[in-house]
Every structure is written in C-alpha cells, then in structure tokens.
C-alpha atoms as a PDB file:
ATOM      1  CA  UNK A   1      95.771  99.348 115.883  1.00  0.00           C
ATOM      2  CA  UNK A   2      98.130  97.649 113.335  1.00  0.00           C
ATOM      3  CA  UNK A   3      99.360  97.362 109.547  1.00  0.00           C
ATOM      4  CA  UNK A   4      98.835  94.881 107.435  1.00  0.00           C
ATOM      5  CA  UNK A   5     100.183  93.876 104.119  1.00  0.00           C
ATOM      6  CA  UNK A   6      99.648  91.094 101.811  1.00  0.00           C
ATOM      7  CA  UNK A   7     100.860  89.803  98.748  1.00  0.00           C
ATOM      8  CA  UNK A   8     100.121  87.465  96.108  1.00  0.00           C
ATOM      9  CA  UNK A   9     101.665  86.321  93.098  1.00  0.00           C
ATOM     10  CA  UNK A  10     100.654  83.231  90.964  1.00  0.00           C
ATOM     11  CA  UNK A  11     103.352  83.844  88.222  1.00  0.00           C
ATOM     12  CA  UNK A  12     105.948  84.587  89.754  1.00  0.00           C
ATOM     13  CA  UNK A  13     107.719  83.860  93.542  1.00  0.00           C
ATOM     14  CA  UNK A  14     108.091  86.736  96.123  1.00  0.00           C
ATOM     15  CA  UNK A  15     110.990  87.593  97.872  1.00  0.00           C
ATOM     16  CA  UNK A  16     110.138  87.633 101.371  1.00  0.00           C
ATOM     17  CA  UNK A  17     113.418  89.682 102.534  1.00  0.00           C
ATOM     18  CA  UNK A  18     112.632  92.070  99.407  1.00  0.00           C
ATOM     19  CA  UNK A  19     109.050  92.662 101.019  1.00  0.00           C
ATOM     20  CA  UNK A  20     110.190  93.539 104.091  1.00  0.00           C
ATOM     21  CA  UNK A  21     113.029  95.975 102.996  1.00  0.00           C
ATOM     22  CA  UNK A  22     109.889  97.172 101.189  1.00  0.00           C
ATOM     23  CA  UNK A  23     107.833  97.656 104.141  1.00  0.00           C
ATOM     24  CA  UNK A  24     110.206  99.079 106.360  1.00  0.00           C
ATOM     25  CA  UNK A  25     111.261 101.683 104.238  1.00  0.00           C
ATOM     26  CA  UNK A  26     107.834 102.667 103.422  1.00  0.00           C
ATOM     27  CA  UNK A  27     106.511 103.021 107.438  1.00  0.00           C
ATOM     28  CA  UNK A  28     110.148 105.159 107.794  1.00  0.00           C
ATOM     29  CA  UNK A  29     109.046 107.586 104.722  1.00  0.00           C
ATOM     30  CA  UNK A  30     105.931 108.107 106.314  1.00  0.00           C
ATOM     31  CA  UNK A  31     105.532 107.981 110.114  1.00  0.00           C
ATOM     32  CA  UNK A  32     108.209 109.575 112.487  1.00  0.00           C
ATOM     33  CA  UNK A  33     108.646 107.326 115.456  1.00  0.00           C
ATOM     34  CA  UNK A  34     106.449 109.771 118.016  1.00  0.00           C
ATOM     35  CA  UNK A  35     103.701 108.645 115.388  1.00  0.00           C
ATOM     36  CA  UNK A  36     104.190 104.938 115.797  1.00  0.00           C
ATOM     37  CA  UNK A  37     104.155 104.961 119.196  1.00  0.00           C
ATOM     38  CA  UNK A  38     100.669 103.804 120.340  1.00  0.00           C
ATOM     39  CA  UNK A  39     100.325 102.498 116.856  1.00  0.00           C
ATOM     40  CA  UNK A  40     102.021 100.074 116.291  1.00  0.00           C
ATOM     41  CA  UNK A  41     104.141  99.617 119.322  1.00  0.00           C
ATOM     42  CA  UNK A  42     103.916  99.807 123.033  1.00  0.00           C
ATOM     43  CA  UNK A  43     106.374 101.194 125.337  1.00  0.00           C
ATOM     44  CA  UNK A  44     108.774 101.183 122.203  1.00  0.00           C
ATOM     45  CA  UNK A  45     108.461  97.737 121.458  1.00  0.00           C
ATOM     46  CA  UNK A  46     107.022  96.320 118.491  1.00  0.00           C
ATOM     47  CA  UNK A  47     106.632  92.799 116.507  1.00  0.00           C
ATOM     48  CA  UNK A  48     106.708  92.601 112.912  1.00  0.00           C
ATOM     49  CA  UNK A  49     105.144  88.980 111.844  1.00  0.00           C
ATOM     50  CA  UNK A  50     105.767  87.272 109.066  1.00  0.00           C
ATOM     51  CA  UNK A  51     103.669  84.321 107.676  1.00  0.00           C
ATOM     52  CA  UNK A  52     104.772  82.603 104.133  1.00  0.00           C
ATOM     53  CA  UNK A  53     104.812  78.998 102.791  1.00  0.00           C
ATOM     54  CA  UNK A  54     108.127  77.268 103.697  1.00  0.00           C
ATOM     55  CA  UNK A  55     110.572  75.805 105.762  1.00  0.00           C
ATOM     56  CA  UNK A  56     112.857  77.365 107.295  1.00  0.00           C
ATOM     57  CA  UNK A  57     114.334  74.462 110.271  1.00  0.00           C
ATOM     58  CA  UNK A  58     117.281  74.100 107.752  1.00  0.00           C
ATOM     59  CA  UNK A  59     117.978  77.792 108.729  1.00  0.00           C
ATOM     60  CA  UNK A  60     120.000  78.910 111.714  1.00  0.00           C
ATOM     61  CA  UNK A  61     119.239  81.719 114.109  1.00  0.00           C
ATOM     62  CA  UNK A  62     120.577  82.741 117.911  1.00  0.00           C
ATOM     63  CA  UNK A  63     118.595  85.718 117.707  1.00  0.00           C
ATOM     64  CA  UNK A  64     116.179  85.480 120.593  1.00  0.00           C
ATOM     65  CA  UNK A  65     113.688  88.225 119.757  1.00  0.00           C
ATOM     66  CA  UNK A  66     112.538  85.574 117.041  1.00  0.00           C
ATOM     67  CA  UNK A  67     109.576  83.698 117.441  1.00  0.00           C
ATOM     68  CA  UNK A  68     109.535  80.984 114.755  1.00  0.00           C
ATOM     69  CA  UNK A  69     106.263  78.847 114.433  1.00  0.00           C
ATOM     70  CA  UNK A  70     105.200  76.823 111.793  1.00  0.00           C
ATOM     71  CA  UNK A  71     101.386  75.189 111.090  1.00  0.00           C
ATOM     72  CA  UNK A  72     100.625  72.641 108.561  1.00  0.00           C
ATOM     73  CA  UNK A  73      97.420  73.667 106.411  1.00  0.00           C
ATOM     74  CA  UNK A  74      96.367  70.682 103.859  1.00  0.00           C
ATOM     75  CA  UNK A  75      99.884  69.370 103.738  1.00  0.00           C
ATOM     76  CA  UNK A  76     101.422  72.964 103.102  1.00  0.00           C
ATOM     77  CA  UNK A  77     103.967  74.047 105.958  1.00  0.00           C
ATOM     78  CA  UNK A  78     102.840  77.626 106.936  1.00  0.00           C
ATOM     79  CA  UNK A  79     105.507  79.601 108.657  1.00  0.00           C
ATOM     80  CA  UNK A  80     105.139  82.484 110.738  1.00  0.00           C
ATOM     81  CA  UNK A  81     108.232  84.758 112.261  1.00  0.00           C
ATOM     82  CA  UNK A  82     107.574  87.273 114.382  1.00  0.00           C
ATOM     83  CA  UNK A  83     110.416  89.941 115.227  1.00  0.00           C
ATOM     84  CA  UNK A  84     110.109  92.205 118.310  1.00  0.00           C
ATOM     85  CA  UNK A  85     112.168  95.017 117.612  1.00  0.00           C
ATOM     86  CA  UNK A  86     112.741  98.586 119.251  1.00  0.00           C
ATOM     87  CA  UNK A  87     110.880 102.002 117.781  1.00  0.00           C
ATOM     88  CA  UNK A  88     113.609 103.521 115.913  1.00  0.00           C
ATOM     89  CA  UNK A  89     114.524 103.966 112.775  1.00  0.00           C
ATOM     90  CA  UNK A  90     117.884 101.906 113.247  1.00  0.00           C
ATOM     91  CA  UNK A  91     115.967  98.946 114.514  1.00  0.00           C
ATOM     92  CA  UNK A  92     113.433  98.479 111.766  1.00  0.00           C
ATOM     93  CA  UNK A  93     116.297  99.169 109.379  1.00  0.00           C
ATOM     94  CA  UNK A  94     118.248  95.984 111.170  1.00  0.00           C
ATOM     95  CA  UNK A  95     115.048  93.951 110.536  1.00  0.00           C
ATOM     96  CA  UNK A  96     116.583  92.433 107.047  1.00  0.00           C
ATOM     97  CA  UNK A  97     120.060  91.652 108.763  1.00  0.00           C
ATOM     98  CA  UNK A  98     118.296  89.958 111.234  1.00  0.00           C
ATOM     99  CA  UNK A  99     116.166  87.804 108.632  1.00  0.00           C
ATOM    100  CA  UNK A 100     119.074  87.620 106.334  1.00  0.00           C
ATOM    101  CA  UNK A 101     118.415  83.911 106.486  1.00  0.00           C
ATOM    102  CA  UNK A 102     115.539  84.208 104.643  1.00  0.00           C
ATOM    103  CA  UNK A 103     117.471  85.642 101.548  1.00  0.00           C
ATOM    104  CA  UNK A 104     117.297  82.971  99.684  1.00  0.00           C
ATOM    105  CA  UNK A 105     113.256  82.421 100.506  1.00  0.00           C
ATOM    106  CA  UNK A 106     110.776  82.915  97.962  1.00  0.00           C
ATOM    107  CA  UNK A 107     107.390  81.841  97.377  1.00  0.00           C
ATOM    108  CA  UNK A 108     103.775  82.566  96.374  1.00  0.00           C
ATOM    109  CA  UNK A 109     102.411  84.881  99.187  1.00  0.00           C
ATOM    110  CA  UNK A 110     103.746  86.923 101.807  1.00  0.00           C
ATOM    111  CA  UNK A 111     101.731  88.169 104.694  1.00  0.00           C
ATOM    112  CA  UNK A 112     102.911  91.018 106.990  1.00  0.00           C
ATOM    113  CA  UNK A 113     101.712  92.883 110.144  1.00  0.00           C
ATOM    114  CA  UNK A 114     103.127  95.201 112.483  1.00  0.00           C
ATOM    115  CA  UNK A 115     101.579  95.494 115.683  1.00  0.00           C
ATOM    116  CA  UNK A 116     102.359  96.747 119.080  1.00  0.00           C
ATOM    117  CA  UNK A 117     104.158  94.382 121.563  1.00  0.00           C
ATOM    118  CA  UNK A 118     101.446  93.720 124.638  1.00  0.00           C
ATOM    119  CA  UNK A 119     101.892  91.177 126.976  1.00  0.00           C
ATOM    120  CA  UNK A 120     103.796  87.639 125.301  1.00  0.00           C
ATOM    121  CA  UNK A 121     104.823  87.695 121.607  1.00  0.00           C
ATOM    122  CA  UNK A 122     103.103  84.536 121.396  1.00  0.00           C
ATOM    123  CA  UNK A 123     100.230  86.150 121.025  1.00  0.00           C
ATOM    124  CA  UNK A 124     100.737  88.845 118.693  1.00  0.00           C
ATOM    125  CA  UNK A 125      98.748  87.880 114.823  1.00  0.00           C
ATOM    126  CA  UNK A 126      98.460  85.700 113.421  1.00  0.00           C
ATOM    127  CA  UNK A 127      96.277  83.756 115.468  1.00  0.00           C
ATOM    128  CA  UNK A 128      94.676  80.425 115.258  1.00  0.00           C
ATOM    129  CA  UNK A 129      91.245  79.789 115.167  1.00  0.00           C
ATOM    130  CA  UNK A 130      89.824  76.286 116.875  1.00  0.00           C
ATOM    131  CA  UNK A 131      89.800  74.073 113.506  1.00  0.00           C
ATOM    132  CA  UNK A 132      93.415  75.517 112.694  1.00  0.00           C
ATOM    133  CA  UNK A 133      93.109  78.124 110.048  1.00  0.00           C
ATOM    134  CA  UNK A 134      95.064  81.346 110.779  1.00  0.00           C
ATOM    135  CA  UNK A 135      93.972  85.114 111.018  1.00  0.00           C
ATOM    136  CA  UNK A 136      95.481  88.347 111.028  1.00  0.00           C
ATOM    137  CA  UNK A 137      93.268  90.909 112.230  1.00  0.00           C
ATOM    138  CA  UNK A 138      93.034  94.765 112.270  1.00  0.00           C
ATOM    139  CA  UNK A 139      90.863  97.227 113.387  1.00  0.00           C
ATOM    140  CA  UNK A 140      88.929  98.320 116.795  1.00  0.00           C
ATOM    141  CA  UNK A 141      89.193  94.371 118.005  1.00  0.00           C
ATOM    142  CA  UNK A 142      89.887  94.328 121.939  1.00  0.00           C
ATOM    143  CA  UNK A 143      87.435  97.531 122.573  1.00  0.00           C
ATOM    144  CA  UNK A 144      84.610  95.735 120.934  1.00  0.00           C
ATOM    145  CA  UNK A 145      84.487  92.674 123.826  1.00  0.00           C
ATOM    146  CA  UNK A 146      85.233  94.925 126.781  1.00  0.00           C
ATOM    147  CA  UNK A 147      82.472  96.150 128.554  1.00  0.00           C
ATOM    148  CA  UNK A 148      84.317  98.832 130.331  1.00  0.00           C
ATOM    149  CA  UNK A 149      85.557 101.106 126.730  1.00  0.00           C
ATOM    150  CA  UNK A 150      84.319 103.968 125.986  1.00  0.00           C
ATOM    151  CA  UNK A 151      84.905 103.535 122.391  1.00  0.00           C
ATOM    152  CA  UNK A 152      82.310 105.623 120.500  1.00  0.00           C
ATOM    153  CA  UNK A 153      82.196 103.152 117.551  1.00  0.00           C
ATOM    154  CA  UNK A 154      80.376 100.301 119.776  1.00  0.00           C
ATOM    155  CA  UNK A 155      78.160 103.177 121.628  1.00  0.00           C
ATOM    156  CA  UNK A 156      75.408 101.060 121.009  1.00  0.00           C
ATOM    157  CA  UNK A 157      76.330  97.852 120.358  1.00  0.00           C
ATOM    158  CA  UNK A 158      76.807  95.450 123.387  1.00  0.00           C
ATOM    159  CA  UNK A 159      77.186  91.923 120.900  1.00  0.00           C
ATOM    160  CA  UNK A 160      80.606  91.415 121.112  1.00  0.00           C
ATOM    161  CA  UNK A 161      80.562  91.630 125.198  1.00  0.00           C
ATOM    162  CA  UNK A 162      77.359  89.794 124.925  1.00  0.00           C
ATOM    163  CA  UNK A 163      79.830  86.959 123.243  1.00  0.00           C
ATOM    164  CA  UNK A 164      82.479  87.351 125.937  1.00  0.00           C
ATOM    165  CA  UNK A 165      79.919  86.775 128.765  1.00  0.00           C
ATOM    166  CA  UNK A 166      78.079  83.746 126.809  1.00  0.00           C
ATOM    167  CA  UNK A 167      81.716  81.437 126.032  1.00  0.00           C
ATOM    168  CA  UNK A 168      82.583  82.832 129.586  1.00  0.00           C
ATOM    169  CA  UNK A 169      86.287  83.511 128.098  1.00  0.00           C
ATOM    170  CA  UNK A 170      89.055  84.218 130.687  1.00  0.00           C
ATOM    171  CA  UNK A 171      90.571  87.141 128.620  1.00  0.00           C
ATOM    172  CA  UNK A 172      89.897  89.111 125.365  1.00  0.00           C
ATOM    173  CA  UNK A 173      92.332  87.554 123.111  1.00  0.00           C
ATOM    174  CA  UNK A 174      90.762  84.021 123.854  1.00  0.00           C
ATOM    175  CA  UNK A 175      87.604  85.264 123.100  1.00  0.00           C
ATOM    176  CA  UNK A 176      88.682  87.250 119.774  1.00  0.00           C
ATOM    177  CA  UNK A 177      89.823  83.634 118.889  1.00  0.00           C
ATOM    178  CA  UNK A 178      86.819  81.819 119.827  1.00  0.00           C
ATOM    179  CA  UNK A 179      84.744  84.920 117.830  1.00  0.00           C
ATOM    180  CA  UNK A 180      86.981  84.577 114.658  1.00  0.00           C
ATOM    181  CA  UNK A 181      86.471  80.985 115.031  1.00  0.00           C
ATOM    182  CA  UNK A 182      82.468  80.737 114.958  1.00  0.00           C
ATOM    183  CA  UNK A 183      82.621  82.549 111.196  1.00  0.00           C
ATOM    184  CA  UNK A 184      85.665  81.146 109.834  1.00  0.00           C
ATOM    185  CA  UNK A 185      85.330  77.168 110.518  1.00  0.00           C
ATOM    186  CA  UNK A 186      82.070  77.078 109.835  1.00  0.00           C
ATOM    187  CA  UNK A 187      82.614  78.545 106.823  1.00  0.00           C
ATOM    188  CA  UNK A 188      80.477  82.167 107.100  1.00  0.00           C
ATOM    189  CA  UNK A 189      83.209  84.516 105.320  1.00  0.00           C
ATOM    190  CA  UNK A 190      80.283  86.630 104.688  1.00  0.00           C
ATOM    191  CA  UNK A 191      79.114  86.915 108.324  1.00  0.00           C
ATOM    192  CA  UNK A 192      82.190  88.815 109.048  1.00  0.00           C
ATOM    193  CA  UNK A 193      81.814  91.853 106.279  1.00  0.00           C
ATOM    194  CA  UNK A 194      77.801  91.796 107.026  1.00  0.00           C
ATOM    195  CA  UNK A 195      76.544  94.525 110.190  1.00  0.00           C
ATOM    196  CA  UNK A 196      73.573  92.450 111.140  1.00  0.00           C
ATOM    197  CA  UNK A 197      75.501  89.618 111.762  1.00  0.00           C
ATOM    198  CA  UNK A 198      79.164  91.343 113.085  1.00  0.00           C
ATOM    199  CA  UNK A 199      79.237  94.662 114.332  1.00  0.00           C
ATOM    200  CA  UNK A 200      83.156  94.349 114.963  1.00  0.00           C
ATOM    201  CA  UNK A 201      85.111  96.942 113.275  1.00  0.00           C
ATOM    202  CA  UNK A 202      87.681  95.242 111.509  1.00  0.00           C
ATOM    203  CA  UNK A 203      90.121  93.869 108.529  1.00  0.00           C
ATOM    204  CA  UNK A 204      91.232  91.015 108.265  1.00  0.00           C
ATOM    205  CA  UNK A 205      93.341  88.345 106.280  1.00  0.00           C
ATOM    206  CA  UNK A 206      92.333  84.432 106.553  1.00  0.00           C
ATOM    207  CA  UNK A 207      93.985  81.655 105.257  1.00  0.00           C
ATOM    208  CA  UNK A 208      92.439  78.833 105.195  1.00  0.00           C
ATOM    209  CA  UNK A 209      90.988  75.518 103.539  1.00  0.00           C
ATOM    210  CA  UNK A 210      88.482  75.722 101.325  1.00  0.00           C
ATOM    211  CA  UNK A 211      87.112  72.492  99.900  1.00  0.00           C
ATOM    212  CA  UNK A 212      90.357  70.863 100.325  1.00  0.00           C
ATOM    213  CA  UNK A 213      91.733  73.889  98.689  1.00  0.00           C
ATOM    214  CA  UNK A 214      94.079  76.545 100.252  1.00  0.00           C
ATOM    215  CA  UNK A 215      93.377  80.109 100.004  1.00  0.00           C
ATOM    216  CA  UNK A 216      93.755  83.418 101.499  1.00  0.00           C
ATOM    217  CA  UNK A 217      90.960  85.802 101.919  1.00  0.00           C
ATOM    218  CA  UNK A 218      90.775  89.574 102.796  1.00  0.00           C
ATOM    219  CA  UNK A 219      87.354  90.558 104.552  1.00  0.00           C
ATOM    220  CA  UNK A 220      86.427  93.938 105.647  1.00  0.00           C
ATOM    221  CA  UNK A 221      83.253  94.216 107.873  1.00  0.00           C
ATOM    222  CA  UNK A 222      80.909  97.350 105.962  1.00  0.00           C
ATOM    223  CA  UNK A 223      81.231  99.315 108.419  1.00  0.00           C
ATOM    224  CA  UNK A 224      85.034  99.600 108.513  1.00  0.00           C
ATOM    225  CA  UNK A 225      86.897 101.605 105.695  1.00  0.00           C
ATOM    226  CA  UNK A 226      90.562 100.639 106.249  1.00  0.00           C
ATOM    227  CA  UNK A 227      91.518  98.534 103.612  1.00  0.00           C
ATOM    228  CA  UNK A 228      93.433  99.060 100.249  1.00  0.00           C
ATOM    229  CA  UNK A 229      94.282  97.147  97.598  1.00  0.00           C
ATOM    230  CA  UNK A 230      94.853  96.340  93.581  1.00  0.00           C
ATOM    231  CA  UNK A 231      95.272  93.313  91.813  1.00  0.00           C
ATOM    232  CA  UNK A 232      98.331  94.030  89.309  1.00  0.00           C
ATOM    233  CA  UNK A 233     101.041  93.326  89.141  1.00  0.00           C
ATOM    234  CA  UNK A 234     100.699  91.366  92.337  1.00  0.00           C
ATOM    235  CA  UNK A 235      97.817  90.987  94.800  1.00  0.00           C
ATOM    236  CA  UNK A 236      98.044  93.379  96.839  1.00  0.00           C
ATOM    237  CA  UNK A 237      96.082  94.850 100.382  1.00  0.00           C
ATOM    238  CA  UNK A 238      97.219  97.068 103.211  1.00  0.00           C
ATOM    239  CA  UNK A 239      94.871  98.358 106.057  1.00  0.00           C
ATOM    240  CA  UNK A 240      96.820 101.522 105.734  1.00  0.00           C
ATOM    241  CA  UNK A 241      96.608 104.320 103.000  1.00  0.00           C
ATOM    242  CA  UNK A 242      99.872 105.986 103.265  1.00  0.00           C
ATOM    243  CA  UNK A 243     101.837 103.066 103.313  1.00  0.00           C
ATOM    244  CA  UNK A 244     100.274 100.999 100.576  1.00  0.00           C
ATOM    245  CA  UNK A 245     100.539 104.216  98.498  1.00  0.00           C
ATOM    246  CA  UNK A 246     104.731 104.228  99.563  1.00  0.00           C
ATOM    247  CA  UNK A 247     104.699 100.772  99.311  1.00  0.00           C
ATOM    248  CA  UNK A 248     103.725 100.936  95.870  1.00  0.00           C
ATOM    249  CA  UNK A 249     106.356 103.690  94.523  1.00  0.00           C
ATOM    250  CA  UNK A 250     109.204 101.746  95.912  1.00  0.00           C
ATOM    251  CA  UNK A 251     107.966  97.844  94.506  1.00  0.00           C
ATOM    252  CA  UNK A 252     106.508  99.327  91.113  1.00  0.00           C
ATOM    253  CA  UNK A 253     108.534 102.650  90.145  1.00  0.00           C
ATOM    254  CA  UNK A 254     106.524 104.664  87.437  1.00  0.00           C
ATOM    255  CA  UNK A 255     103.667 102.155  87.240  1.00  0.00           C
ATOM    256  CA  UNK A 256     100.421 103.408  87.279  1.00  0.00           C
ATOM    257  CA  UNK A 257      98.341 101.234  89.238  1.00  0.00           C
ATOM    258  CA  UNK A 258      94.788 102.653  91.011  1.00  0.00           C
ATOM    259  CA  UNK A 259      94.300 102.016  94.323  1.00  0.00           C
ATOM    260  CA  UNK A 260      90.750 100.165  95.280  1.00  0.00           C
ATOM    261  CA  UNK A 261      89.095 100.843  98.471  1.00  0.00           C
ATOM    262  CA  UNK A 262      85.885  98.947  98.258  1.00  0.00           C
ATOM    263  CA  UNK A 263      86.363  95.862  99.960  1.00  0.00           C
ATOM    264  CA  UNK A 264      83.895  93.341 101.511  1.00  0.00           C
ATOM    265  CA  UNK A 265      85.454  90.069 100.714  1.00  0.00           C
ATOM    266  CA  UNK A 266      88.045  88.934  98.033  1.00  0.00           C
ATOM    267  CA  UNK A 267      89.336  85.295  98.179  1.00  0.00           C
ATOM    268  CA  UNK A 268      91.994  83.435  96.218  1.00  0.00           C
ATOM    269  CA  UNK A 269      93.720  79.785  96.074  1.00  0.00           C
ATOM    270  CA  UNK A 270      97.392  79.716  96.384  1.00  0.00           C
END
C-alpha cells in the first residue's frame, strides 16, 4: 500500500516545502513507525515523491538519495523528486532540510505519495504511461496481475492476469504501466472507476492532457473505498483517513471543512 495526497489551488500558489512539513507531521501524529513498516516502507526504507510544476535545474543538490526527473506535458515542465529516506521519526523530520531548496517553490498543485522502497527508486510513482501522461496509483495494484496471490479481493477475478499473459509483460510494474496506459491515452477515465470494465482495486491521481488542456484527475474504481477529499479551501484528496483528517487540523486550524468520501472521478485544469 501507499499514501497519497494532492492539492490544488487556482487562487493562490502552494508551498511545496509547507506541504511536506504538513505531511510529515501528520503520518508522525498518527502512525508509530512499527505501523509504517509494511506500509509504506520496506525493510525501513521508504520514498516520498514529489511531483509539482517547475524547474528546479537552477537548484543545487549533492544529496544522493534524490531522484530528480522532470517531463514536459503541453509545454508545462512537470517535476517529480523522489526522497528515499529511513523509517524513523528523525528521518522524515530531515525531509524539509533536505528539500530546503525548494523553499522558495510555489505553484498551483502539489502531488505527494509515500510508498515503500522495492527494488530501484526509479520505479517508485509516479509512473508514465506509453503516450506520456503520469500516474500515481494506490490500492491492491501488484496482487491483482499475479497469478500466484492469494488476495481475497481478486478471489474471482482472473482479468488483470488475463492482461499480464495477453501483452506477455516481463514483470508486474511493466504491465501496471501498459494497464494504466490502455484507459488513460485513449481517453476512458471512466473505464477505470467502472467494475465491468476494471476490477483493479485502486486510487489513483492522473495528470494529463485533455484537449490540449492540462489537468489532474482523481479516479477511484467502485469497488475501492480509500479515498478522501473536499474542495475548500484548496483541492484536496488523500487515500488515507487519518491523515487527511491530521492533515487538515494542521493546514486549516479551526476550519470546519467536511470530509467527502464518495469518489468515482473528479477532474480539473490547472
């Protein structure tokens, strides 16, 4: 599993070093680190990725547990930085000294997830999907093309190893891609939130062009119930209760904004 967050705010720019102070002291309210283990990290390593609008090659970094990337989406440079850190409290409280950098960064959306650290960082979310557009999924995604799990929640559904075996993928993060990719670039949001057509258990943040447009989109398949969200003061959606609930105290103190937790698809241009 994993946590995402997302924000959005067309009045006014985000701080991205303000979200992540944010975040971090949210997950350390909540979870103790015997929690997180198996959560969102592996062996006691974990990556926290970033992805934002902006360019950040002016900015200078030796730290080598950085993974800067950047994408260009209809002329807009997408960054993504993904920090592997250790699973202590010290660690994710060194996360803003080690993007201190960034201070100065703001802009119009900030997307975060936490995941475990498996195999290369270069492959931890976001992804890429074939056409280009960029994903960040959560949910039951690797048990749901392997034919060996036992996972109860695809008892009796064989489709997504059915769609392993038919692009004949070498491993199950290729596949997820290619999967990801047959809804999102050709344009079947919907697919993804509808049972009869994906039976993967899942949410999941896009971004991506729309009719020469860019926007971000949060999809939830039916049959998953993880996401959160509200719309002001800022966009916002988390796949976790807890923390979007913590998250909330600490950004808006004594504001009383309702939580939402009937997602199938929301999009928006940014």
């Amino acid at each position: 599993m994993s946590i995402s967050l997302g924000l959005i705010n067309k009045n006014k720019r985000i701080s991205v070093t303000e979200i992540i102070d944010s975040y971090v002291n949210s997950l350390n309210s909540v979870f103790v680190n015997s929690e997180l283990e198996s959560f969102v990290y592996s062996k006691e390593k974990g990556v926290v990725s970033l992805l934002f609008e902006g360019n950040v090659e002016n900015f200078n970094t030796q730290d080598a547990g950085l993974l800067i990337q950047t994408d260009n989406i209809l002329d807009r440079e997408i960054t993504t930085i993904k920090v592997v850190h250790e699973n202590s409290y010290k660690s994710r409280q060194n996360l803003s000294n080690r993007l201190s950098f960034l201070k100065r960064l703001e802009c119009g959306f900030v997307l975060l997830e936490h995941t475990a650290l498996i195999d290369d960082v270069s492959k931890r979310p976001p992804r890429k999907t074939t056409n280009g557009n960029l994903y960040l999924p959560v949910g039951a995604i690797t048990t749901y093309f392997n034919p060996d799990s036992t996972d109860s929640r695809y008892a009796n559904d064989r489709r997504g190893v059915d769609f392993r075996e038919s692009v004949d993928s070498p491993d199950i993060i290729t596949t997820t891609d290619l999967y990801y990719s047959s809804f999102i670039d050709n344009k079947n949001l919907d697919g993804l939130t509808a049972p009869d057509q994906c039976g993967l258990q899942h949410f999941t943040t896009v971004v991506h062009n729309v009719d020469g447009k860019l926007n971000i989109s949060f999809l939830q398949n039916q049959n998953a119930k993880l996401a959160r969200y509200f719309f002001e003061p800022e966009i916002v959606f988390c796949s976790n209760d807890f923390i979007l609930r913590t998250f909330r105290g600490i950004r808006y103190p004594q504001q009383e904004i309702s939580l939402k937790n009937n997602l199938r698809k929301a999009s928006f241009e940014v």
